[in-house]
Protein backbone atom coordinates (compact mmCIF):
# COMPACT_ATOMS: atom_id res chain seq x y z
CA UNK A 1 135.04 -99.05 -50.04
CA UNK A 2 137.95 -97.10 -51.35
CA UNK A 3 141.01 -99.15 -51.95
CA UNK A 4 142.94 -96.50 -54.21
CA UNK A 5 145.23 -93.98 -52.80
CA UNK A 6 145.72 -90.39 -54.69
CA UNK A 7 149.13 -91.63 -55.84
CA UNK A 8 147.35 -95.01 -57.23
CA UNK A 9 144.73 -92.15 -58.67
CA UNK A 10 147.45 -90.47 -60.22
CA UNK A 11 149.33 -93.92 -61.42
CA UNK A 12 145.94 -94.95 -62.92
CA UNK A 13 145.76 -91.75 -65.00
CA UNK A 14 149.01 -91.58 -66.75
CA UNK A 15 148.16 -95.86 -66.91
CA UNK A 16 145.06 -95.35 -68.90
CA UNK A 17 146.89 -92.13 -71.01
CA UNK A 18 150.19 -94.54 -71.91
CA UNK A 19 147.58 -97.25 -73.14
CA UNK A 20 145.96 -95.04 -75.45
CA UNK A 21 149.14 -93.73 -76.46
CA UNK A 22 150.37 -97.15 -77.33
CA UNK A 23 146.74 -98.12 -79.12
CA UNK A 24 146.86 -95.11 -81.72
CA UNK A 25 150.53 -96.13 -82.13
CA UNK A 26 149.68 -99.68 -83.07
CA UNK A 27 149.22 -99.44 -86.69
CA UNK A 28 152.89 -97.91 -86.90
CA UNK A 29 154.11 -100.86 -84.75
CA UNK A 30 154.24 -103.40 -87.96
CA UNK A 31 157.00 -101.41 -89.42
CA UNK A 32 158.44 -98.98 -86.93
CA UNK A 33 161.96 -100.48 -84.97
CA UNK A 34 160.60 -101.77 -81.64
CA UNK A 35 162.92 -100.46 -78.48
CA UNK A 36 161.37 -102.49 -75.73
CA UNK A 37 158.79 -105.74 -75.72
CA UNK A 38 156.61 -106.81 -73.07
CA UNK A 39 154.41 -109.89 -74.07
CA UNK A 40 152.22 -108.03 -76.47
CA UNK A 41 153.06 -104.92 -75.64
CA UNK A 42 155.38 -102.63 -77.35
CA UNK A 43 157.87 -99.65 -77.50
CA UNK A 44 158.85 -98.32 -80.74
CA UNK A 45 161.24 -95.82 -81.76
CA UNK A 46 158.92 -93.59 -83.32
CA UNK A 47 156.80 -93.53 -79.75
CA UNK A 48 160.01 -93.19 -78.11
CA UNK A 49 161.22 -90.41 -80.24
CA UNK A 50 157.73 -88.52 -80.05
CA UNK A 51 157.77 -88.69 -76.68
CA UNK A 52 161.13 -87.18 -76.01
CA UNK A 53 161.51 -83.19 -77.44
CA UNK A 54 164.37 -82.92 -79.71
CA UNK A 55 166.08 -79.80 -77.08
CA UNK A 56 165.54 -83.31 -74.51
CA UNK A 57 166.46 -86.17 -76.37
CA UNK A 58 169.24 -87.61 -74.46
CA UNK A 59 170.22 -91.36 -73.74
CA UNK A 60 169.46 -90.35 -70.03
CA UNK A 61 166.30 -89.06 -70.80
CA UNK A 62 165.57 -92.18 -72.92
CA UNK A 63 166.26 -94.74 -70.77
CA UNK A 64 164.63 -93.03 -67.93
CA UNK A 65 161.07 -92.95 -70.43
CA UNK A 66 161.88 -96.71 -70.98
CA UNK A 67 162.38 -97.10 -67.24
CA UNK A 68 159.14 -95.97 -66.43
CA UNK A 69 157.41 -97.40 -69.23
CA UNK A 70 158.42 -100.51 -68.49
CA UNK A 71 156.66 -100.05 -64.79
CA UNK A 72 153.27 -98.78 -66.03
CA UNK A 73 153.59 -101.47 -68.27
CA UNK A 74 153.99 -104.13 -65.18
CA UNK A 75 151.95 -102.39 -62.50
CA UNK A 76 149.23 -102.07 -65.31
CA UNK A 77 149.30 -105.99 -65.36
CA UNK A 78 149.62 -106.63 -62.02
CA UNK A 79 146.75 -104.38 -61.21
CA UNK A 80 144.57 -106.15 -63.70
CA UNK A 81 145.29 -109.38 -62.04
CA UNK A 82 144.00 -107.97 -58.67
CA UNK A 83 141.25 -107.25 -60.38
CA UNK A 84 141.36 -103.20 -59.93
CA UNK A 85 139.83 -102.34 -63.46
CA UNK A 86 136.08 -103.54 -62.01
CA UNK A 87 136.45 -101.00 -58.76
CA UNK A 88 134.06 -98.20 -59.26
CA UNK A 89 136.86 -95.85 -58.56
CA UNK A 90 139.08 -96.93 -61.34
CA UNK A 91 136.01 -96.74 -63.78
CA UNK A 92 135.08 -93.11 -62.71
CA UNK A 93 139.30 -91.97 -63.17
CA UNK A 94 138.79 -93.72 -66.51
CA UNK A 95 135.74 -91.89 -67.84
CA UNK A 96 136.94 -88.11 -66.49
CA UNK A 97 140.44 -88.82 -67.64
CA UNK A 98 138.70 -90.13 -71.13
CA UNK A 99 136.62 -86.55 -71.00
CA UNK A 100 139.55 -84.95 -70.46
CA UNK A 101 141.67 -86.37 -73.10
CA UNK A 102 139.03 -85.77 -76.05
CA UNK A 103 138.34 -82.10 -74.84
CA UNK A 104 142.39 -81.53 -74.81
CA UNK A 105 142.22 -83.20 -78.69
CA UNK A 106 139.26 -81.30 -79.89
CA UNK A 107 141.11 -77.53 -78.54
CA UNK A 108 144.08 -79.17 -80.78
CA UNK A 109 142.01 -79.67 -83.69
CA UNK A 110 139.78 -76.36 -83.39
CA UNK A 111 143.33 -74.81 -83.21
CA UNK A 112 144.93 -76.05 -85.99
CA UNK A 113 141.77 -76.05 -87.88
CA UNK A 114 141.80 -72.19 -87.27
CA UNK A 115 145.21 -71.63 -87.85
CA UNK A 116 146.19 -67.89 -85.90
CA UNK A 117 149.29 -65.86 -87.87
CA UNK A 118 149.24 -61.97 -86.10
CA UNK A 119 150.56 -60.10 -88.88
CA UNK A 120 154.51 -58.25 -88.53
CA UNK A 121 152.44 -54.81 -87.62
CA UNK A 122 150.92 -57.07 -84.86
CA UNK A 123 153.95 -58.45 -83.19
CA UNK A 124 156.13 -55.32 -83.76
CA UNK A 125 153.55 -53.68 -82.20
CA UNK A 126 153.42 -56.22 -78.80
CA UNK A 127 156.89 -56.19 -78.70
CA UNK A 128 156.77 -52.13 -78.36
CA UNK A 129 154.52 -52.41 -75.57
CA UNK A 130 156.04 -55.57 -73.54
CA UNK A 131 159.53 -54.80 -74.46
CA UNK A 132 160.49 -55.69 -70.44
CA UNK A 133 159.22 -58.88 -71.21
CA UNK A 134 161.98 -59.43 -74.02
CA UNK A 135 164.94 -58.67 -71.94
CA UNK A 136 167.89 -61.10 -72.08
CA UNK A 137 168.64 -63.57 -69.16
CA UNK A 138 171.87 -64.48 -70.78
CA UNK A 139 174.59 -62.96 -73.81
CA UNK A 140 172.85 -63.70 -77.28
CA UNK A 141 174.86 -64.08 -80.18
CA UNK A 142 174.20 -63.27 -83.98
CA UNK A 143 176.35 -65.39 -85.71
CA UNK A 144 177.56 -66.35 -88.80
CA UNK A 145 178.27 -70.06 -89.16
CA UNK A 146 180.15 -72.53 -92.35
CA UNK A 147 180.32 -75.97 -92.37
CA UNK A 148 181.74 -78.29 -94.45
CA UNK A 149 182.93 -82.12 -93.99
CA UNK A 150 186.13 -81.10 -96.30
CA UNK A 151 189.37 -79.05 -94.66
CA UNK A 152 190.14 -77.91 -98.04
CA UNK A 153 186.70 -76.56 -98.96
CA UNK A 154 186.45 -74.64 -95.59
CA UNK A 155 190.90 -73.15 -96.12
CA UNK A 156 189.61 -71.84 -99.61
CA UNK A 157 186.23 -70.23 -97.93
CA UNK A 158 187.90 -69.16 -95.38
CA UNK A 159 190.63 -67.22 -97.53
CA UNK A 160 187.56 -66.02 -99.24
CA UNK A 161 185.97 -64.43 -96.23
CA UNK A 162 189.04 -62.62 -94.91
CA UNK A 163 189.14 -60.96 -98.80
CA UNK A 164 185.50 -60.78 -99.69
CA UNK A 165 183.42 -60.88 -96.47
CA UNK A 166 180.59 -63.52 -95.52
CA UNK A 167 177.60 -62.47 -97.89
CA UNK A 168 179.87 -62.35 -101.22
CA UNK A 169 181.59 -65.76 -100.13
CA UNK A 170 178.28 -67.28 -99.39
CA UNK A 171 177.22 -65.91 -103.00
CA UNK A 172 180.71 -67.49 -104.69
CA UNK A 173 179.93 -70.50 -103.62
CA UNK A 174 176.33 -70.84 -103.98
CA UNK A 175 176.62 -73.46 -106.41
CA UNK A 176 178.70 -75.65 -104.05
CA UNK A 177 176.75 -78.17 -101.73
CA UNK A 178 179.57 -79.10 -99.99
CA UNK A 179 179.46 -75.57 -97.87
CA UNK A 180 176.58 -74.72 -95.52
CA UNK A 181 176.21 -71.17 -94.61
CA UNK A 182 174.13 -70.42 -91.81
CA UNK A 183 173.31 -66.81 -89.75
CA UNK A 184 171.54 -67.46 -86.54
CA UNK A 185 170.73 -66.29 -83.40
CA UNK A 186 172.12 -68.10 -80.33
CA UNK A 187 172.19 -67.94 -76.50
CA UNK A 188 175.13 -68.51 -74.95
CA UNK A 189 174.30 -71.65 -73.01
CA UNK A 190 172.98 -72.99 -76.81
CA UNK A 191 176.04 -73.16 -78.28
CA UNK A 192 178.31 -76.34 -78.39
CA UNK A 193 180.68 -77.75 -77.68
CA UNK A 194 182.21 -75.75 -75.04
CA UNK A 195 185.64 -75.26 -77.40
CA UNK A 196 183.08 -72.99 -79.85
CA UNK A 197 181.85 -71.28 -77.08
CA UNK A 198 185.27 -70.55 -76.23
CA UNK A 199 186.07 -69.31 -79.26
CA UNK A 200 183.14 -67.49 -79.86
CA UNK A 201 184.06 -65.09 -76.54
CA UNK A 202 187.77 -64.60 -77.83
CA UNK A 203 186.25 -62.74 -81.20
CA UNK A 204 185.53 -59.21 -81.72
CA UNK A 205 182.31 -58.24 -83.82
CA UNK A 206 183.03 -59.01 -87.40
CA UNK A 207 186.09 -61.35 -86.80
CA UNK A 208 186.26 -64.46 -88.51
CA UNK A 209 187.51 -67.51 -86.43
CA UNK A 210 190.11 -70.17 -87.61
CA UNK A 211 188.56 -73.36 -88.69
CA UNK A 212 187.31 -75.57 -86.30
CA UNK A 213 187.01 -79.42 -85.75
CA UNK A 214 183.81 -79.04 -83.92
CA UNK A 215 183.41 -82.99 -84.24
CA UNK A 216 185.10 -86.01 -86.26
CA UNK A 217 185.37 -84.96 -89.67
CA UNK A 218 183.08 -81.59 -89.61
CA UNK A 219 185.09 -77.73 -90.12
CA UNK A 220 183.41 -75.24 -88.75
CA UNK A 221 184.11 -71.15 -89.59
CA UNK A 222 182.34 -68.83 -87.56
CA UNK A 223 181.70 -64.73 -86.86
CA UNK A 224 180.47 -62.71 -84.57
CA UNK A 225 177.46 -60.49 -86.64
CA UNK A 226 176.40 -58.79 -83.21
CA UNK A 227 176.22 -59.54 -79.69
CA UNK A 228 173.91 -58.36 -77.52
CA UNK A 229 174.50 -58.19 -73.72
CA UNK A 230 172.39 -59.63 -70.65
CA UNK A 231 169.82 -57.25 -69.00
CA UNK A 232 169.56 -55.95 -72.98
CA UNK A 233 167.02 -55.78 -74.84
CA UNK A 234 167.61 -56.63 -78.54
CA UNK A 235 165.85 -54.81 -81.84
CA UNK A 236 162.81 -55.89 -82.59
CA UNK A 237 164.35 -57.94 -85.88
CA UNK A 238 166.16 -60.00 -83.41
CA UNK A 239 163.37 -60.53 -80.67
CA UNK A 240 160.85 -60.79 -84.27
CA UNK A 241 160.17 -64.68 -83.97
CA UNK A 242 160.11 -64.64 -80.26
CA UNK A 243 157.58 -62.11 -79.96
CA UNK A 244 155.24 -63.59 -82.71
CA UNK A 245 155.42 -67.40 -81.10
CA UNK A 246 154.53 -65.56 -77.73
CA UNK A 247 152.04 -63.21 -79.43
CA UNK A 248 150.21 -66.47 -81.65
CA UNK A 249 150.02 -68.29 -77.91
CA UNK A 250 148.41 -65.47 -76.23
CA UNK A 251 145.72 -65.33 -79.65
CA UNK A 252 145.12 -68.87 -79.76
CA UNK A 253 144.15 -68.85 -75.42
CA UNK A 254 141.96 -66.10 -76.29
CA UNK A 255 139.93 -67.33 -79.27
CA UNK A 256 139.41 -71.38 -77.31
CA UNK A 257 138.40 -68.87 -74.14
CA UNK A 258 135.81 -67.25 -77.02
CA UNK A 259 134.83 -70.60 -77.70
CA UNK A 260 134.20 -71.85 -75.19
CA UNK A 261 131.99 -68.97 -73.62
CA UNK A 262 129.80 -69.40 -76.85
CA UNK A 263 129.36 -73.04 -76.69
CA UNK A 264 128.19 -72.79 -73.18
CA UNK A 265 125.86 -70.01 -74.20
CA UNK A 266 124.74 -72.38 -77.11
CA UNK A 267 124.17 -75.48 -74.65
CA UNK A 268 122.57 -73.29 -71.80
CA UNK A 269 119.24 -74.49 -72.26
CA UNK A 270 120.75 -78.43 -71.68
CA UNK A 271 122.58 -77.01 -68.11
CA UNK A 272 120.87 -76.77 -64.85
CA UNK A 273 122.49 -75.50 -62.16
CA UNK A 274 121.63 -76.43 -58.47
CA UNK A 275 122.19 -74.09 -55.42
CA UNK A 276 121.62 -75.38 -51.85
């Protein structure tokens, strides 16, 4: 008789996933900060923080994770007590979702054990020919960026900038690890807080801003390198590591498809296949 409804199905699933989850995790438990208990089971901040991305890590995001950890957690034990773990159904979710899982792990292993790096001919090469692909959603930014925890230290770059430019101030004071340059590439809705942004769109190319208190205690100088419109698309340089993360996806998909055709070809003679 089937007792389990396709959202208990589903429930059971990301159940029996969270357990494992928490079982490989248990060794790091003796040490690690724990964020939530229930009887003998536990949420650390290590799980918590692996969990969460760091682009998502949020307190919202957290405490909805602990929210619904602490649920799976209870209807886990409540549906032990009814005694759901000995129903055929359960059992058969358990052993697909257990095939599942260790097929998933072994395509991360066989992918990491064959690591994929398309060479800069290779991605300058699929950026030529899927350059549509690569056009901008949003204003990108090249920027130049110092910071420094000390308004002094970021006055005397500063001056140093307006006489000398960015790469012979960054060279002056390469000795000095209380100044961080940086040059990066950022979309508009990635930078923050909203008072950089602002100043960010009040700069020409190749201004340099006033020095900002981005947060308590923390001077921030930045310039505008290059900007490059919406509906754009940049230089290759500037699309480079996009187009090689994209390119080393699209490699790795094709050699596990590769693999997996000639594992089936090397297990044939173990398959039969029935036809009504």
């Amino acid at each position: 008789m089937k007792i389990l409804s396709m959202h208990s199905k589903n429930r059971l699933g990301f159940v029996f996933l969270a357990l494992l989850f928490s079982y490989s995790c248990r060794e790091e438990q003796k040490s690690d900060k724990i964020v939530v208990k229930l009887k003998e089971s536990v949420l650390t901040k290590t799980m918590l923080d692996s969990a969460l991305s760091s682009s998502a890590n949020s307190a919202k995001l957290k405490e909805e994770f602990i929210n619904d950890w602490i649920e799976t957690e209870v209807l886990y034990r409540e549906a032990i007590n009814e005694g759901i773990q000995d129903n055929t159904e359960y059992i058969s979710l358990v052993n697909r979702s257990k095939k599942e899982l260790a097929g998933t792990l072994y395509i991360k292993k066989l992918v990491a054990d064959n690591e994929l790096i398309p060479s800069d001919n290779e991605v300058e090469e699929y950026f030529n020919n899927y350059k549509e692909d690569f056009k901008l959603k949003e204003d990108l930014y090249k920027l130049f960026f110092l910071r420094t925890s000390f308004f002094e230290k970021a006055v005397q770059a500063r001056t140093k900038i307006l006489e000398s430019g960015w790469n012979k101030t960054k060279d002056f004071f390469r000795t000095d690890s209380t100044l961080t340059f940086s040059s990066v590439n950022l979309y508009k809705s990635e930078i923050e807080p909203v008072v950089l942004l602002r100043v960010i769109n009040s700069l020409i190319t190749n201004e340099t801003s006033i020095i900002l208190e981005t947060e308590p205690g923390i001077f921030v100088i930045v310039s505008i390198e290059e900007k490059f419109a919406a509906d754009s698309i940049p230089p290759f340089e500037v699309a480079k590591e996009r187009a090689k993360n994209l390119l080393t996806a699209l490699q790795q998909k094709e050699f596990v498809k590769e693999h997996i055709k000639k594992l089936v070809e090397e297990h044939n003679l173990e398959i039969e296949r029935y036809t009504e």
